[in-house]
C-alpha atoms as a PDB file:
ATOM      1  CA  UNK A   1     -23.647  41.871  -4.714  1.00  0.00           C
ATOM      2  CA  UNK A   2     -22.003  39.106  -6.343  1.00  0.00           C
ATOM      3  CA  UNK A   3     -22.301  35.453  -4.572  1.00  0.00           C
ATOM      4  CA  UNK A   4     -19.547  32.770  -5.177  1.00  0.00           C
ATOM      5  CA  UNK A   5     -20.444  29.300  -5.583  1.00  0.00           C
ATOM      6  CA  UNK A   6     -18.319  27.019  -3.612  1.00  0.00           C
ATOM      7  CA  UNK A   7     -15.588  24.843  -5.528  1.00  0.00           C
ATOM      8  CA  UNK A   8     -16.868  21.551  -6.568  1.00  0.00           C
ATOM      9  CA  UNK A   9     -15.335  18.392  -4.829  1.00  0.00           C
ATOM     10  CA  UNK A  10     -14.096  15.165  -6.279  1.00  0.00           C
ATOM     11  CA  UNK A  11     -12.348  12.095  -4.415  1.00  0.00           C
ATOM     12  CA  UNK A  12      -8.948  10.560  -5.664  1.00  0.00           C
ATOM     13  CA  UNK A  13      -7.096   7.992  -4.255  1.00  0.00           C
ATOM     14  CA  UNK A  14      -3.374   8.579  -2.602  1.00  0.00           C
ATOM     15  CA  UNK A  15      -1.006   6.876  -1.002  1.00  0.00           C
ATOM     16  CA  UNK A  16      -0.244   7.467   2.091  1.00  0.00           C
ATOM     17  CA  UNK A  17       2.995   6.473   3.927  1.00  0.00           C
ATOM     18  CA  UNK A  18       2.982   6.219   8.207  1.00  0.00           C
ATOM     19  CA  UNK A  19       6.144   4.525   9.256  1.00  0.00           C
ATOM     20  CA  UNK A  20       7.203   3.135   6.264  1.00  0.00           C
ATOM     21  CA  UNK A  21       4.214   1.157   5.633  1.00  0.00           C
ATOM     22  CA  UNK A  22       2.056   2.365   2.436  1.00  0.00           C
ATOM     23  CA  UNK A  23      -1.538   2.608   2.865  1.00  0.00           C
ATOM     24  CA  UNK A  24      -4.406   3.321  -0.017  1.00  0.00           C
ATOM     25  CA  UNK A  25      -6.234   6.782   1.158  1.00  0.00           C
ATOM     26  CA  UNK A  26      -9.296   8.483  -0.716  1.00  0.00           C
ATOM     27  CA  UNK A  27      -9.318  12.762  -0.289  1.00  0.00           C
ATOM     28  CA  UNK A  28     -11.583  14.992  -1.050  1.00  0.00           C
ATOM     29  CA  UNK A  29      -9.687  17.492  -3.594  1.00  0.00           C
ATOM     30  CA  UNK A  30     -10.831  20.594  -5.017  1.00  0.00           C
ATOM     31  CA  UNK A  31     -12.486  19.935  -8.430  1.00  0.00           C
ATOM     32  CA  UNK A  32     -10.415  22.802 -10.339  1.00  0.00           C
ATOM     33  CA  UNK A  33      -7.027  23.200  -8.054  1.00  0.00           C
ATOM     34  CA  UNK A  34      -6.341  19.670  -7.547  1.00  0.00           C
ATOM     35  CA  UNK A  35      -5.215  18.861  -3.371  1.00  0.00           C
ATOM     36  CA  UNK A  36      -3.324  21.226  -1.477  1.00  0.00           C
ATOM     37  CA  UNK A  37      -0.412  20.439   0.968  1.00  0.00           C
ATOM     38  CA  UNK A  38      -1.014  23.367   2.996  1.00  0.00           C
ATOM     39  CA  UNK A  39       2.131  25.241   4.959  1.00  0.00           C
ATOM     40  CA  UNK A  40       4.857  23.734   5.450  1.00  0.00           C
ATOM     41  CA  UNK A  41       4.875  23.366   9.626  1.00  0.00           C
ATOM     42  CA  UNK A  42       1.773  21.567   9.389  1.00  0.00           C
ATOM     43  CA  UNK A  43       3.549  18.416   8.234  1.00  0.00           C
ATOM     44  CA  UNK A  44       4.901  15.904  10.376  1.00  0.00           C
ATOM     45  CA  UNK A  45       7.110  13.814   8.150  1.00  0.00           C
ATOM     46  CA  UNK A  46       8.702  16.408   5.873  1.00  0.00           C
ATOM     47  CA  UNK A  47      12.313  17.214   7.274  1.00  0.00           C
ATOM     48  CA  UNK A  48      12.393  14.216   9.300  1.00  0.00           C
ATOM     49  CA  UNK A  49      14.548  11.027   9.238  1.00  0.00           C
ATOM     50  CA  UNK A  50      12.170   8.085   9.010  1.00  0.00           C
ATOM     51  CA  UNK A  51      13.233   4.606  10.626  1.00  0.00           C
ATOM     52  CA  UNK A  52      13.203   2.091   7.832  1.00  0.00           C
ATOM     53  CA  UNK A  53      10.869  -1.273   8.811  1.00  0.00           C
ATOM     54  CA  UNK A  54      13.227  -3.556   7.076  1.00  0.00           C
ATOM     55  CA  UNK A  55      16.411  -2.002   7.145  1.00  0.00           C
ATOM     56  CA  UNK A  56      18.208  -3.784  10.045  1.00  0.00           C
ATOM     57  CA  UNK A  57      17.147  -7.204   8.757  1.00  0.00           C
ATOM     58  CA  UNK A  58      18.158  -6.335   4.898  1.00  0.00           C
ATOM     59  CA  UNK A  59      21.941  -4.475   6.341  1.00  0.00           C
ATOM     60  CA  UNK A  60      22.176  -7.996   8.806  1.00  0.00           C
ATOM     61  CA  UNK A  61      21.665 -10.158   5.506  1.00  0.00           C
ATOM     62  CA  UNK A  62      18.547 -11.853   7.442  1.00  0.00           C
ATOM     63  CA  UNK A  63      15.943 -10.129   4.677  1.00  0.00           C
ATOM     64  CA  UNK A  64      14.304 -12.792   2.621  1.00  0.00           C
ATOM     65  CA  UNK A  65      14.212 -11.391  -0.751  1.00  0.00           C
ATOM     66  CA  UNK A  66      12.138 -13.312  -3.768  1.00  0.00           C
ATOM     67  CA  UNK A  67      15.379 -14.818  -5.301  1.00  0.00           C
ATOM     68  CA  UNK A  68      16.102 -16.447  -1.881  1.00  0.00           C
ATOM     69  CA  UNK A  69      12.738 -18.654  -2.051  1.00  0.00           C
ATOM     70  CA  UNK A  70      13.279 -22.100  -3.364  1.00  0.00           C
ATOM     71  CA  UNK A  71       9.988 -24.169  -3.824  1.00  0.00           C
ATOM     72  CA  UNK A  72       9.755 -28.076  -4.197  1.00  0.00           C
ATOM     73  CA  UNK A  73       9.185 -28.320  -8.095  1.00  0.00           C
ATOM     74  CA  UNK A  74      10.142 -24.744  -8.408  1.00  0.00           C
ATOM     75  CA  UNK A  75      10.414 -23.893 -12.102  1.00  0.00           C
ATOM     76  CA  UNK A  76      12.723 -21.017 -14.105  1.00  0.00           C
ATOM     77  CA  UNK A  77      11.659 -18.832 -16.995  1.00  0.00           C
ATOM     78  CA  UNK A  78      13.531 -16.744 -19.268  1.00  0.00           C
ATOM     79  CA  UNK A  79      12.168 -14.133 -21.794  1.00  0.00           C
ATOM     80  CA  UNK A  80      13.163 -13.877 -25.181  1.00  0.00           C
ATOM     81  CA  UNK A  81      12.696 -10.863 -26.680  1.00  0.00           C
ATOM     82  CA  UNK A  82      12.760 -10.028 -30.784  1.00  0.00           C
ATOM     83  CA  UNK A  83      15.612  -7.969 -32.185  1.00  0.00           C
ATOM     84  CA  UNK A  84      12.960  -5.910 -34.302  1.00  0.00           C
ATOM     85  CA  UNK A  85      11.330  -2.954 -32.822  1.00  0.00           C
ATOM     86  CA  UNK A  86       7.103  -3.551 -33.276  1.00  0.00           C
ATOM     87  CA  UNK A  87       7.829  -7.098 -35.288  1.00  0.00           C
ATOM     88  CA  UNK A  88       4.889  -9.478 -35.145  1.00  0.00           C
ATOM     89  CA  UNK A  89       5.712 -12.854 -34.308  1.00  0.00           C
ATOM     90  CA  UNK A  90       4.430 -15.995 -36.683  1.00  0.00           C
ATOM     91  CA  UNK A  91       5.550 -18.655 -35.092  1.00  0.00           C
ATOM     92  CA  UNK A  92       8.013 -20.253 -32.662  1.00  0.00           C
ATOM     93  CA  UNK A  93      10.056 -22.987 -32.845  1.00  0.00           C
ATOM     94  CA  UNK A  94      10.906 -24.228 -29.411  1.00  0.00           C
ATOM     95  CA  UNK A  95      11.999 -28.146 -30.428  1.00  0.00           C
ATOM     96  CA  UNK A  96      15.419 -27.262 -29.219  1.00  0.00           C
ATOM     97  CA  UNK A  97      14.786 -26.062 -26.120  1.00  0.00           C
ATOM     98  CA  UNK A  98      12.134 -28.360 -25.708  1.00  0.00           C
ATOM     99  CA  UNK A  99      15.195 -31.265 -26.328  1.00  0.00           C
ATOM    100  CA  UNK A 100      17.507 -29.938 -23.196  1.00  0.00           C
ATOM    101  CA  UNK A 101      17.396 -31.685 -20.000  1.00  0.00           C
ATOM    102  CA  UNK A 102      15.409 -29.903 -17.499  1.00  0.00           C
ATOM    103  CA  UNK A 103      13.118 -28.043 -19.653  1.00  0.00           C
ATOM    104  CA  UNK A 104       9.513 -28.244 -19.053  1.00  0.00           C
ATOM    105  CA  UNK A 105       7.370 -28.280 -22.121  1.00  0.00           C
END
């Protein structure tokens, strides 16, 4: 008679999405097989059209995106990035920027 130990357990963290809004989940998964879905009628999204939260306001043009935000004293950025692949930068020389009007040192 040969006894079977029972898989060990671990916990990972999933996301998990209920009507469009994503939540943070932990499950307890098999240690070796890693989670299983199960069959396929058990689900109750998969196959389904989901309602999107924000789609009527973003298709209506009354979604207020990041870019839309304007902030008393608001101030812009732009990246420069080198030409050379893994070069390591010495120095920078931003007295000509610094010189334009608007720039912020």
């Amino acid at each position: 008679m040969t006894l079977q130990t029972p898989p060990k357990k671990r916990k990972i963290k999933t996301v998990k999405v209920v009507n469009g809004i994503e939540t943070e989940v932990e499950i307890e998964v098999d240690d070796t097989n890693g989670p299983s879905w199960g069959p396929k009628d058990g689900h109750s999204v998969l196959n389904h059209d989901i309602e999107r939260v924000d789609g009527a306001a973003k298709a209506s043009g009354h979604a207020k995106y990041t870019h839309d935000v304007r902030l008393p004293g608001m101030l812009y950025g732009r990246i420069l990035r080198s030409p050379h692949a893994s070069a390591e930068i010495v120095s920078v020389d931003t007295r000509a920027a610094e010189a334009m009007p608007g720039v912020k040192p």
